[in-house]
Every structure is written in structure tokens, then in C-alpha cells.
N, C-alpha and C. Protein backbone atom coordinates (compact mmCIF):
# COMPACT_ATOMS: atom_id res chain seq x y z
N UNK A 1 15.44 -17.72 2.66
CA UNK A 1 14.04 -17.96 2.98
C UNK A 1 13.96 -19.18 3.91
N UNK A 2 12.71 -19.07 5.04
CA UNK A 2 13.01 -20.30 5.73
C UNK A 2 12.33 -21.46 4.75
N UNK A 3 13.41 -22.20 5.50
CA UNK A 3 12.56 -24.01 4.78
C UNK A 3 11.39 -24.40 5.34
N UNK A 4 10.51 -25.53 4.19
CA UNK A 4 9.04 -26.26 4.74
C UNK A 4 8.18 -25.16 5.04
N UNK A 5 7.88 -24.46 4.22
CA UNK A 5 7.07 -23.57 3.53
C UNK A 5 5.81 -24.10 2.82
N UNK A 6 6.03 -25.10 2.06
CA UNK A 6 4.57 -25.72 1.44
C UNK A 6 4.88 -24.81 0.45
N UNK A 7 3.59 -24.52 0.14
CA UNK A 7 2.95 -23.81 -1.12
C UNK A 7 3.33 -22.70 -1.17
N UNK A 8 3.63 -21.92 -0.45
CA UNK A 8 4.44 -20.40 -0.26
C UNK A 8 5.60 -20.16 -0.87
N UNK A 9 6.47 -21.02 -0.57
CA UNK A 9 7.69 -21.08 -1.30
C UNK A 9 7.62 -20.66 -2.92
N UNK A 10 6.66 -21.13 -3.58
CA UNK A 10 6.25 -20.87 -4.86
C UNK A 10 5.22 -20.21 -5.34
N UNK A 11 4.89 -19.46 -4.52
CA UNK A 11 3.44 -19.08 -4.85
C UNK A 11 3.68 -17.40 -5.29
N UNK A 12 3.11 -17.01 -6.17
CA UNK A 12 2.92 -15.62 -6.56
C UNK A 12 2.82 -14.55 -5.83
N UNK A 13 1.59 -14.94 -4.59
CA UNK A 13 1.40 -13.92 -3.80
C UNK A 13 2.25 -13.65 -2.29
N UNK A 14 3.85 -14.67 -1.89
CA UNK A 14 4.31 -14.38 -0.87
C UNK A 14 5.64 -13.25 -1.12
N UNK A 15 5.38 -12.67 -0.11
CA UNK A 15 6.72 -11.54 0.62
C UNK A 15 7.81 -12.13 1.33
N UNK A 16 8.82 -12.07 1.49
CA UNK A 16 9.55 -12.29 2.64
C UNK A 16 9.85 -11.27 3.25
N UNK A 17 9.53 -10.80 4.46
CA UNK A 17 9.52 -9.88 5.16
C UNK A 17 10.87 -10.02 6.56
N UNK A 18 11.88 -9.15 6.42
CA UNK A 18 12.93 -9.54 7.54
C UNK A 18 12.83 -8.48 8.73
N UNK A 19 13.18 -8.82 9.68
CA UNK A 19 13.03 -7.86 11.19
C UNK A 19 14.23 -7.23 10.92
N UNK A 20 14.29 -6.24 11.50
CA UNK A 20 15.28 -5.68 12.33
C UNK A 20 16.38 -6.93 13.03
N UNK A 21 15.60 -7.80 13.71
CA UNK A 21 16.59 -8.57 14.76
C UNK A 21 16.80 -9.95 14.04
N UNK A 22 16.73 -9.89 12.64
CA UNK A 22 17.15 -10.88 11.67
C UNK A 22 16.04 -12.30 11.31
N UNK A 23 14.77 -12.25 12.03
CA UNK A 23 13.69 -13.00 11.85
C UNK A 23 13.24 -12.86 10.14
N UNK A 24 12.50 -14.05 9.89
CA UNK A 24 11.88 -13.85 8.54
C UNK A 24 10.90 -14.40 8.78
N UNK A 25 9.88 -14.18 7.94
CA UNK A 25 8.20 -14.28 7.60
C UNK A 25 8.02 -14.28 6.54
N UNK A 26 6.83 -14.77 5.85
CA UNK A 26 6.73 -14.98 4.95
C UNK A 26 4.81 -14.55 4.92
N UNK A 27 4.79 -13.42 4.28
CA UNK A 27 3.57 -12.75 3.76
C UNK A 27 2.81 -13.44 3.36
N UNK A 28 1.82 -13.48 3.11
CA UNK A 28 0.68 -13.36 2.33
C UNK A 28 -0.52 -12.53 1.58
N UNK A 29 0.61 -12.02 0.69
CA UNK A 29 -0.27 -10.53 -0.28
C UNK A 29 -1.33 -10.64 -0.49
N UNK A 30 -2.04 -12.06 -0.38
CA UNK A 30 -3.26 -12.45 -0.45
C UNK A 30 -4.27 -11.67 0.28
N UNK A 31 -3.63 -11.78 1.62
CA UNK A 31 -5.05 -11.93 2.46
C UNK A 31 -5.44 -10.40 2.35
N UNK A 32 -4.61 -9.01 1.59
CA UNK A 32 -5.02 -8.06 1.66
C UNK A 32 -6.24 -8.02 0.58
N UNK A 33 -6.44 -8.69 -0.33
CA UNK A 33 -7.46 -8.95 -1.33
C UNK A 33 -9.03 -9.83 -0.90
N UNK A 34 -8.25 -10.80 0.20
CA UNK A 34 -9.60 -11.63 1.11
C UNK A 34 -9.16 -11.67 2.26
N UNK A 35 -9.82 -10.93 3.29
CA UNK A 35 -9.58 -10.97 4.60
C UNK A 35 -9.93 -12.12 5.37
N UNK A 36 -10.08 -13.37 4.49
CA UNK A 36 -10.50 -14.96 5.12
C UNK A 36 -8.84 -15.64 5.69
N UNK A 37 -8.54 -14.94 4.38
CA UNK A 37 -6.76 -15.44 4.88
C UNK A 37 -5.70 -14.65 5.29
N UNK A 38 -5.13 -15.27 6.23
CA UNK A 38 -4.10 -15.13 7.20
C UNK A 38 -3.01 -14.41 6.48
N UNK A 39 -2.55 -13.08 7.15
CA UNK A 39 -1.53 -12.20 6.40
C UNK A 39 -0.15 -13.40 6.75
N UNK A 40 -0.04 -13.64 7.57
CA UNK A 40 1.05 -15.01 8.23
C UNK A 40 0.76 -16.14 8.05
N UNK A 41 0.66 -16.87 7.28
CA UNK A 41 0.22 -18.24 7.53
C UNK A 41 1.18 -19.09 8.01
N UNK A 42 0.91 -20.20 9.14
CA UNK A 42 1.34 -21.17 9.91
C UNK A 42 1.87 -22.01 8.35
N UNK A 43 2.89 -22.29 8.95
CA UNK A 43 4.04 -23.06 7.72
C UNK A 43 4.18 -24.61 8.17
N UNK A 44 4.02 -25.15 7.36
CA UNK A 44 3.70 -25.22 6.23
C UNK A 44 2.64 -25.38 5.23
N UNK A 45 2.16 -24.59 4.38
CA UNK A 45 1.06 -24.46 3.96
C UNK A 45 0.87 -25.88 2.57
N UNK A 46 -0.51 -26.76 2.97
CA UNK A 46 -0.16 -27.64 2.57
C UNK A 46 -1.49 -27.72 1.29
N UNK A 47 -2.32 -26.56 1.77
CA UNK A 47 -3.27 -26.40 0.95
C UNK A 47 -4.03 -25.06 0.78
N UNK A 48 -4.03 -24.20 -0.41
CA UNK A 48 -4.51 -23.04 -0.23
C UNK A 48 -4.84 -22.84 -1.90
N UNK A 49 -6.42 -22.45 -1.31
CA UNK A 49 -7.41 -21.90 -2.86
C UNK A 49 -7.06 -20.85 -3.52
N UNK A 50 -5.71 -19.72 -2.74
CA UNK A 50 -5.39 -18.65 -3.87
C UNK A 50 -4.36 -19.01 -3.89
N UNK A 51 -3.48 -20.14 -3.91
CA UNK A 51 -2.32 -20.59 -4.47
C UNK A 51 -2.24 -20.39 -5.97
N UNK A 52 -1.54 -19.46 -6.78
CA UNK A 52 -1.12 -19.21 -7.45
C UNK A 52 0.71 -19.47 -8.07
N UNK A 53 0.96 -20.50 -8.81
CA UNK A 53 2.84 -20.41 -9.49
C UNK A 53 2.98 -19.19 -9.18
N UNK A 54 4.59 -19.09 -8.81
CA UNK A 54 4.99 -17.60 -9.56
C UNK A 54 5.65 -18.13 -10.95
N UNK A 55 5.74 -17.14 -11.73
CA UNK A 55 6.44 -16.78 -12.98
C UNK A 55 8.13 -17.26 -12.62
N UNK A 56 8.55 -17.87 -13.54
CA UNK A 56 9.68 -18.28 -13.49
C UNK A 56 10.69 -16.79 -13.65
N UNK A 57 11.45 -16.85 -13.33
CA UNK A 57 12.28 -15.47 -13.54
C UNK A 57 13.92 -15.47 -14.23
């Protein structure tokens, strides 16, 4: 996963999504629930109202 992520890194609702040509992204399952937020968000995310933990695994 890339580094300096912010809140994503831990958050419930991100994907990591890889290209074909070896790029990564990092989702936001969110914004399919509120279209206010960014399916991509600009990294590092330093503040976000559907920041959700994930579950330890």
C-alpha cells in the first residue's frame, strides 16, 4: 500500500485498487454511499467525517 495515507490507511471504507501497469489507489467505498466524497481522495487524508477504524483482523 502506498505510504502517507492519513486516515485511509485505517479506515473501514478503503480499497486498494492496482492497474494493470502496477499503479495503486486507494478507494473510497464511501463516496458510493455520499456522492460529496471523492471516490480518490488526494493523500493524505488528514480529516474525514466518514472515517470509520477498520476491525482488527
Amino acid at each position: 500500500m502506498p505510504q502517507n495515507n492519513g486516515l485511509c490507511e485505517t479506515c473501514q471504507w478503503v480499497r486498494l485498487i492496482r492497474s494493470d501497469r502496477g499503479s495503486e489507489f486507494l478507494l473510497c467505498r464511501y463516496a458510493s454511499e455520499d456522492p460529496r466524497y471523492p471516490k480518490y481522495p488526494r493523500l493524505p487524508v488528514l480529516v474525514c467525517a466518514a472515517f470509520r477504524e477498520a476491525a482488527a483482523s
